[in-house]
N, C-alpha and C. Protein backbone atom coordinates (compact mmCIF):
# COMPACT_ATOMS: atom_id res chain seq x y z
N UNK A 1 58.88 65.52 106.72
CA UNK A 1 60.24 65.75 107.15
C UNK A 1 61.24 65.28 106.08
N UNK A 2 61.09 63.96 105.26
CA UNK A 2 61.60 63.79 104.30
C UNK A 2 62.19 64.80 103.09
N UNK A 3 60.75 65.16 102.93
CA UNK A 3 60.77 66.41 101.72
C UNK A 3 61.83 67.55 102.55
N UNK A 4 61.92 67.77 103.15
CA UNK A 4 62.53 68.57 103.76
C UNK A 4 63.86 68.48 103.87
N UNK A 5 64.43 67.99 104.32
CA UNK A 5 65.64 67.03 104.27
C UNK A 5 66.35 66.72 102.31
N UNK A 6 65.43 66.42 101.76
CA UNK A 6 65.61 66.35 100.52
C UNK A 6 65.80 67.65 99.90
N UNK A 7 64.99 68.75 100.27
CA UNK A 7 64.78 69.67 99.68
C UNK A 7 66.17 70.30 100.07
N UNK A 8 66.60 70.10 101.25
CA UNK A 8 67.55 71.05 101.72
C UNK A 8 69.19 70.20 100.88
N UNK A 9 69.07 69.19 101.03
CA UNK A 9 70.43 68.25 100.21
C UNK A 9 70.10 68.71 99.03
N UNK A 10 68.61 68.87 98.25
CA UNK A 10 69.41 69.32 96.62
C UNK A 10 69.58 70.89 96.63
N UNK A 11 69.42 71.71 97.36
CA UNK A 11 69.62 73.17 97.53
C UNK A 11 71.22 73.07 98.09
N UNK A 12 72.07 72.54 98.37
CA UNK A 12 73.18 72.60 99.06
C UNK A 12 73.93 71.90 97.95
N UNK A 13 73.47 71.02 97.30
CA UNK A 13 74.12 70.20 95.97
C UNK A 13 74.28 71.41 95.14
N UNK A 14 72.89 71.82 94.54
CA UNK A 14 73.03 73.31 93.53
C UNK A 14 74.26 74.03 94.21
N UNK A 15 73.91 74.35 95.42
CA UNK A 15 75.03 76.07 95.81
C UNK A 15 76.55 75.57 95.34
N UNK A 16 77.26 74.40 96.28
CA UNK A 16 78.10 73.78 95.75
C UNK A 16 78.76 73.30 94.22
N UNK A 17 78.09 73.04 93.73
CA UNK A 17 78.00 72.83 92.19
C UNK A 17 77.90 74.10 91.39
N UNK A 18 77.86 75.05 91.92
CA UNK A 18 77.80 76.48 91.27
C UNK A 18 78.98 77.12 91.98
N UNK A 19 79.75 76.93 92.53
CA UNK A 19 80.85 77.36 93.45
C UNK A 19 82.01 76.84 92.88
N UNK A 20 81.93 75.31 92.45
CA UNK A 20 82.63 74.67 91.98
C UNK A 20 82.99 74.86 90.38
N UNK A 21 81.79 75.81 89.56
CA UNK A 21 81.39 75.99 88.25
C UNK A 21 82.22 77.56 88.62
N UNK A 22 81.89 78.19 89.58
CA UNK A 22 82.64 79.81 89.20
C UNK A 22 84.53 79.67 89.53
N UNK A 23 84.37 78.83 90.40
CA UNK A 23 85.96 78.04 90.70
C UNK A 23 86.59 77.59 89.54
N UNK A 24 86.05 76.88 89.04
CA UNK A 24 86.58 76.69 87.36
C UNK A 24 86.50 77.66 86.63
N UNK A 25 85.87 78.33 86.38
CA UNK A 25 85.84 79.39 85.80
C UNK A 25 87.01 80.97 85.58
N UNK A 26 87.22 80.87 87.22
CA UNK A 26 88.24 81.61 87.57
C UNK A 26 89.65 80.76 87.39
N UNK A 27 89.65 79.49 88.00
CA UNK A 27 91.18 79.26 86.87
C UNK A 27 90.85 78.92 85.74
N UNK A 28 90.29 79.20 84.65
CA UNK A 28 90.40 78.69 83.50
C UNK A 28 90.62 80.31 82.89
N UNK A 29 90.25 81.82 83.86
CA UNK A 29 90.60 82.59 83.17
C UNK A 29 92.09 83.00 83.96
N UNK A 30 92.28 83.01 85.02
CA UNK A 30 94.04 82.88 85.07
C UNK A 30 94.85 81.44 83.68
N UNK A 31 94.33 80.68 83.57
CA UNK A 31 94.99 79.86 82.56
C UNK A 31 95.66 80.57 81.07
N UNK A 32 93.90 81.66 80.75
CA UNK A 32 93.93 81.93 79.49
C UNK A 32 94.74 82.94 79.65
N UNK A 33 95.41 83.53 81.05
CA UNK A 33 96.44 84.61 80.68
C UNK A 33 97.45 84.26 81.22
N UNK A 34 97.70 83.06 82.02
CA UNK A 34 99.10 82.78 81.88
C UNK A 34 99.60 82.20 79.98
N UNK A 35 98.69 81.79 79.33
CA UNK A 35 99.20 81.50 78.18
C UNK A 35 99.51 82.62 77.37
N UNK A 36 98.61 83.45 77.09
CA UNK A 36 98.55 84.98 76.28
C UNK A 36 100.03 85.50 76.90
N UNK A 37 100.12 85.16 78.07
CA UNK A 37 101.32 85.76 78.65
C UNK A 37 102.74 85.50 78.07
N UNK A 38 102.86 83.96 77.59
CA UNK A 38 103.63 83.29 77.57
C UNK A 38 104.14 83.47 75.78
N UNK A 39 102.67 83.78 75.32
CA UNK A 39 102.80 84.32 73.73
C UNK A 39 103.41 85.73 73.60
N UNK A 40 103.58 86.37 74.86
CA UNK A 40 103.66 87.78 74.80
C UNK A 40 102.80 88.43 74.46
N UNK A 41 101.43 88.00 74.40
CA UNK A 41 100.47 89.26 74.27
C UNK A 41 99.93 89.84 75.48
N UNK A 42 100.27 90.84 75.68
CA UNK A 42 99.63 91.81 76.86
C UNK A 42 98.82 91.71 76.79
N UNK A 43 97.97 92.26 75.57
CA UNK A 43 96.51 92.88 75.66
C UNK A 43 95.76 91.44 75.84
N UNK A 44 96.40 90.32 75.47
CA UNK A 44 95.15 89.16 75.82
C UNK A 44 95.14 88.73 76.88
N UNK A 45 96.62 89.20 78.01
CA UNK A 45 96.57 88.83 79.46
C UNK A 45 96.13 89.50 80.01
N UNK A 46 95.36 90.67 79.33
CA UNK A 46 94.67 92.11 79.90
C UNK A 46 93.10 91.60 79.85
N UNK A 47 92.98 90.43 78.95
CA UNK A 47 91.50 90.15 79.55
C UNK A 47 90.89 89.66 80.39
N UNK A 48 91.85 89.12 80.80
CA UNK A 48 91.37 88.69 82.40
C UNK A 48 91.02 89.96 83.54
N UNK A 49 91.11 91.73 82.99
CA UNK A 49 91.11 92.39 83.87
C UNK A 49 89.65 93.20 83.76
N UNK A 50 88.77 93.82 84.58
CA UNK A 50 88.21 94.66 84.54
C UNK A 50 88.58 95.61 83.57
N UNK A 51 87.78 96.39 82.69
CA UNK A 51 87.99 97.37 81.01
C UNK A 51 87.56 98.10 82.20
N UNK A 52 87.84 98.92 82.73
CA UNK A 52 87.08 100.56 83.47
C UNK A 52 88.13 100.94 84.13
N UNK A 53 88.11 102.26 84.25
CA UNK A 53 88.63 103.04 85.38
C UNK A 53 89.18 103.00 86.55
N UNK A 54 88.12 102.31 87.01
CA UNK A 54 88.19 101.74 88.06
C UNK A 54 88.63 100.14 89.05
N UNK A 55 89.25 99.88 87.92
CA UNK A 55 90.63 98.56 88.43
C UNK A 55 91.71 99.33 88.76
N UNK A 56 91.65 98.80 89.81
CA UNK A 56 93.49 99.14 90.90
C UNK A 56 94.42 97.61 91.00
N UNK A 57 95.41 97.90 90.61
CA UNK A 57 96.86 97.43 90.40
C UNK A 57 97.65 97.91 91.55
N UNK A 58 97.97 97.11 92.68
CA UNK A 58 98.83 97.52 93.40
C UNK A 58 100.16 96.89 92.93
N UNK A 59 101.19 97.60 92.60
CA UNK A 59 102.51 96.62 92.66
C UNK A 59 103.36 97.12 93.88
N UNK A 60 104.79 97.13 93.48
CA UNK A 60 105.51 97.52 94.38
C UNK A 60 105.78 98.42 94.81
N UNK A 61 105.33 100.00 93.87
CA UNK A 61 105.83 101.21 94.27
C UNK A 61 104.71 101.80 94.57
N UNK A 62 103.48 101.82 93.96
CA UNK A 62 102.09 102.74 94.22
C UNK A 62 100.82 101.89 93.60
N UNK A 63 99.78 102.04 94.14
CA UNK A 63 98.66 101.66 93.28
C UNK A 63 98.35 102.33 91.48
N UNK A 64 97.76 101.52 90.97
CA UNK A 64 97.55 102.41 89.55
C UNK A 64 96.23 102.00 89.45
N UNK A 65 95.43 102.66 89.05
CA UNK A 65 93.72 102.90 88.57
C UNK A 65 93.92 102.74 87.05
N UNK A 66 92.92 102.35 86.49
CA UNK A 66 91.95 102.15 85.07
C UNK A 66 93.01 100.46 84.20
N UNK A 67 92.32 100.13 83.59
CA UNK A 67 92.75 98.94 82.49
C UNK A 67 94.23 99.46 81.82
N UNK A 68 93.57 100.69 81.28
CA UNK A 68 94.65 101.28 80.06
C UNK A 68 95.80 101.53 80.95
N UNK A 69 95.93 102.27 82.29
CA UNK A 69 97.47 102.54 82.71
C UNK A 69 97.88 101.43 83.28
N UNK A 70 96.95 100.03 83.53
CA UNK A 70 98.04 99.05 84.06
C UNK A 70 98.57 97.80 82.85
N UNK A 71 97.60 98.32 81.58
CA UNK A 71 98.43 98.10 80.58
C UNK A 71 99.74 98.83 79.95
N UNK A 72 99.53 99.90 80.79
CA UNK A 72 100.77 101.30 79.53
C UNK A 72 101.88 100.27 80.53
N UNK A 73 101.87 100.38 81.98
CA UNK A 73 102.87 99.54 82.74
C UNK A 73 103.61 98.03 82.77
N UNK A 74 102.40 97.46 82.46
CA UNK A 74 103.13 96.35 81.86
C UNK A 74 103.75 96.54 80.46
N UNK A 75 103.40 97.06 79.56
CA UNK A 75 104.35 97.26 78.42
C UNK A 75 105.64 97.90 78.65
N UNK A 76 105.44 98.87 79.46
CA UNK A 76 106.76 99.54 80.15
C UNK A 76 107.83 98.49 80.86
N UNK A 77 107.37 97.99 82.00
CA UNK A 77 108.51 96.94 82.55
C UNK A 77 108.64 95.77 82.18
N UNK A 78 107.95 95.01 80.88
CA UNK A 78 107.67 94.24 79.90
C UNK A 78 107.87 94.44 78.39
N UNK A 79 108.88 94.91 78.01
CA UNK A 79 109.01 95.51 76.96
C UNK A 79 108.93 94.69 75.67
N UNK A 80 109.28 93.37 76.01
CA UNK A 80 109.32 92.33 75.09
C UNK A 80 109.17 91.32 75.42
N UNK A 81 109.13 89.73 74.31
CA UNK A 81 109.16 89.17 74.78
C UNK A 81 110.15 88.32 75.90
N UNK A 82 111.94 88.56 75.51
CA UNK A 82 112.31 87.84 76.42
C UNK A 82 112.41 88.85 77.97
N UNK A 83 111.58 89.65 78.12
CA UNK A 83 111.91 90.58 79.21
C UNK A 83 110.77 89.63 80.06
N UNK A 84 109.75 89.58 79.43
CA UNK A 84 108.36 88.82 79.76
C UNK A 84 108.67 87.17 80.36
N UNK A 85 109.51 86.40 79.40
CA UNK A 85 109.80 85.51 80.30
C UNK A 85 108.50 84.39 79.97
N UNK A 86 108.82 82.98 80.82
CA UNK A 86 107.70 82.16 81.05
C UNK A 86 107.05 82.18 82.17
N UNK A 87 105.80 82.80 82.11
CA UNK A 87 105.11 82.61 83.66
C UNK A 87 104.17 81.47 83.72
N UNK A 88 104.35 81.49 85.65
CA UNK A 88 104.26 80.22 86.09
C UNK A 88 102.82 80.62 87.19
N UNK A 89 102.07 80.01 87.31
CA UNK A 89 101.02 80.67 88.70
C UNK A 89 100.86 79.52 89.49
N UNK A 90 100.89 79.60 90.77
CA UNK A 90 100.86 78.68 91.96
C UNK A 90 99.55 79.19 92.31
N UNK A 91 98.15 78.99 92.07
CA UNK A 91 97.16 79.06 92.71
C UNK A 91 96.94 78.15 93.86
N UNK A 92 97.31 78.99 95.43
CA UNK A 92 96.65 78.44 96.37
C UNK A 92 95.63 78.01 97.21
N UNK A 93 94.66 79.58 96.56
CA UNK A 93 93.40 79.44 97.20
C UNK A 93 92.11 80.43 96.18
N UNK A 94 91.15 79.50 95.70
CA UNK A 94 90.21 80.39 95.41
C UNK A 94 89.01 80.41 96.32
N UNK A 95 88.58 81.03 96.49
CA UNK A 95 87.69 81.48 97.80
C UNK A 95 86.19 82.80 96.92
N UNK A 96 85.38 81.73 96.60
CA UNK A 96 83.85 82.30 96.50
C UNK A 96 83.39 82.89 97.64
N UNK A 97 83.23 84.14 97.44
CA UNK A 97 82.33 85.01 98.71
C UNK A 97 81.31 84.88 98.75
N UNK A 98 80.78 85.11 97.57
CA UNK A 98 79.19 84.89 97.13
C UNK A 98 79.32 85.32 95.49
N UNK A 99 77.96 84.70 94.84
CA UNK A 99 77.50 84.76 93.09
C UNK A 99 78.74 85.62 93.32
N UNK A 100 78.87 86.92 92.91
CA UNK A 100 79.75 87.90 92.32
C UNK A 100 81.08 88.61 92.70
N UNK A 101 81.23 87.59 93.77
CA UNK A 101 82.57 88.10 94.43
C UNK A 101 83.39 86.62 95.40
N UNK A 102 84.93 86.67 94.59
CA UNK A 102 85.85 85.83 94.89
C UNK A 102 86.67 86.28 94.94
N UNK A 103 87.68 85.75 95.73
CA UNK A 103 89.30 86.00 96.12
C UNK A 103 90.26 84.72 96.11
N UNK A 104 91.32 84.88 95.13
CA UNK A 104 92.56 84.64 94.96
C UNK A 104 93.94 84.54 95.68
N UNK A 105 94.16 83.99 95.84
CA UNK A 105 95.59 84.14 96.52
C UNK A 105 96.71 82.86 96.40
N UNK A 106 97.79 83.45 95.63
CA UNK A 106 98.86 82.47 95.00
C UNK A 106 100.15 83.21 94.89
N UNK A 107 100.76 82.23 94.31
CA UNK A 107 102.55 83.23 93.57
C UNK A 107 102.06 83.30 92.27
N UNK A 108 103.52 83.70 91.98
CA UNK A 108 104.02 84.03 90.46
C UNK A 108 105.08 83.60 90.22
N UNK A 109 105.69 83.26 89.02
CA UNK A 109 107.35 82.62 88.79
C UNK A 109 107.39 82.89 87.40
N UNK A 110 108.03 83.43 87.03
CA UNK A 110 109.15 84.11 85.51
C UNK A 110 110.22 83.37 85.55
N UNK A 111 110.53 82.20 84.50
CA UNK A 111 111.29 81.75 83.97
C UNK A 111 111.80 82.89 82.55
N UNK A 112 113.12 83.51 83.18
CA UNK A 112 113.57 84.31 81.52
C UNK A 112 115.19 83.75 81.93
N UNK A 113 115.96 84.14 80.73
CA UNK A 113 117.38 83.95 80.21
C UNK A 113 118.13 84.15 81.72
N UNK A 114 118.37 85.42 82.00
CA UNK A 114 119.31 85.37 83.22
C UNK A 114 118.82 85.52 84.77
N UNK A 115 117.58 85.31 84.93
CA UNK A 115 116.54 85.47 86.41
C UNK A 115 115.39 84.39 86.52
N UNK A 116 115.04 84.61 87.30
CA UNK A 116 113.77 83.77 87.70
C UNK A 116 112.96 84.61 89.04
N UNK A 117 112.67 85.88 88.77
CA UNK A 117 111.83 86.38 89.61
C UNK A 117 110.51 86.11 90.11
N UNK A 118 110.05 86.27 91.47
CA UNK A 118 108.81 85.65 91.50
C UNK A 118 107.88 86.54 92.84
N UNK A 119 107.35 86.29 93.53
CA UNK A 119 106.63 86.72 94.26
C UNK A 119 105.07 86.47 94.88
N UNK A 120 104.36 86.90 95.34
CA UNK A 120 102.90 86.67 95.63
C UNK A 120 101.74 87.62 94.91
N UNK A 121 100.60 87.06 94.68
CA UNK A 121 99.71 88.01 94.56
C UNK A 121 98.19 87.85 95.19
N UNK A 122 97.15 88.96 95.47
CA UNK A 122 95.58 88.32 95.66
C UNK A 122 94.98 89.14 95.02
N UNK A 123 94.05 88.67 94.91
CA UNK A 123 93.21 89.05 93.65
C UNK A 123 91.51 89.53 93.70
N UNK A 124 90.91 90.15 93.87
CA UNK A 124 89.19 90.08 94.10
C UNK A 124 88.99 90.34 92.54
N UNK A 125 88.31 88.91 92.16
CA UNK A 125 87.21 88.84 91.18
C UNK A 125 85.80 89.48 91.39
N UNK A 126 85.24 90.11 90.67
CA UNK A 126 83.92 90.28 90.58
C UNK A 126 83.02 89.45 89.41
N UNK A 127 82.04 89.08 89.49
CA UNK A 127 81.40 88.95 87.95
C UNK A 127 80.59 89.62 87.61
N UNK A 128 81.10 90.02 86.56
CA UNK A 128 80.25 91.55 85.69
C UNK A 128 79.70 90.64 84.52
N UNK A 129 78.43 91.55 84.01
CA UNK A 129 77.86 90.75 83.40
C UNK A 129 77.88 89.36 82.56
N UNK A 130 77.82 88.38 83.92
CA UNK A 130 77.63 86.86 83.72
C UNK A 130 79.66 85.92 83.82
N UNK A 131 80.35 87.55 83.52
CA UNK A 131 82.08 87.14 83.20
C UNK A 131 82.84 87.55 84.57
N UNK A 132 83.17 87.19 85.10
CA UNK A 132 84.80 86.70 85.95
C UNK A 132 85.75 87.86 85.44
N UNK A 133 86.04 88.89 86.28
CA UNK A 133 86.56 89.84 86.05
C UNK A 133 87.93 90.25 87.26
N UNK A 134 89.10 90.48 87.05
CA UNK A 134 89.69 90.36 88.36
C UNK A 134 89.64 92.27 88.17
N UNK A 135 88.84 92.69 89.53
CA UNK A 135 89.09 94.35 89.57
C UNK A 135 89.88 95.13 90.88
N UNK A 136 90.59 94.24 91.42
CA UNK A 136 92.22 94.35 91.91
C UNK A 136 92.83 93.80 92.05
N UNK A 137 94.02 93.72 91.71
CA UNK A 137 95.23 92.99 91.59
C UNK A 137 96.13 93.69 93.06
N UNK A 138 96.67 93.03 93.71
CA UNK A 138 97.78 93.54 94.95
C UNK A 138 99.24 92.31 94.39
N UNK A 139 100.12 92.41 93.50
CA UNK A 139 100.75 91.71 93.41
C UNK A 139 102.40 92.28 93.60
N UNK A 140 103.29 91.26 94.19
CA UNK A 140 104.44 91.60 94.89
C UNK A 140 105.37 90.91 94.25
């Protein structure tokens, strides 16, 4: 019964400790694009996204499909850097589903010259091979 008991505390230590490892993981890749962000590089706050087709971007007016058009969009209503601003992320909740699927849910805050716009977003990560991929964005 011992072994048992034991067996089951270090199987619950591992799961935990690997939850806690993809948890870090996922803010350390929101980190690397609130900074890229902050440099004004799109394309490096674009790595935090799914490369396929098949990432959906909901914003405020319609959903958008693939990497490349929710990059053409952020360059569009992001035109520069002071349009871009300093962003800020309030991560409230990361939430492991299982190995390859997590959900997000926080704000946003843009420090620029004459605004400070902000809003909510959630997020489903997947992990694609071995990497933390966010492959929808619903942000407001």
């Amino acid at each position: 019964m011992k072994k048992y008991i034991l067996s089951c505390l270090l199987f619950f230590n591992a799961y935990f400790l690997l939850h806690a490892q993809d948890r870090q993981a996922i803010i350390k890749l929101m980190d690397d694009q609130r900074q890229a962000w902050n440099r004004g590089d799109l394309e490096g706050f674009m790595q935090g996204y799914w490369k396929s087709d098949s990432l959906m971007f909901v914003g405020k007016t319609a959903p958008t499909f693939g990497w490349q058009n929710t990059l053409n969009n952020y360059k569009r209503g992001y035109p520069d850097k002071a349009a871009m601003g300093i962003l800020i992320f309030d991560i409230k909740k990361v939430q492991i589903l299982d190995p390859e699927n997590a959900f997000v849910f926080g704000a946003w805050h843009l420090k620029r010259e004459k605004d400070e716009p902000g809003g909510y977003y959630t997020l489903w990560f997947r992990k694609i091979n071995g990497v933390w991929k966010i492959v929808v964005d619903h942000t407001s």
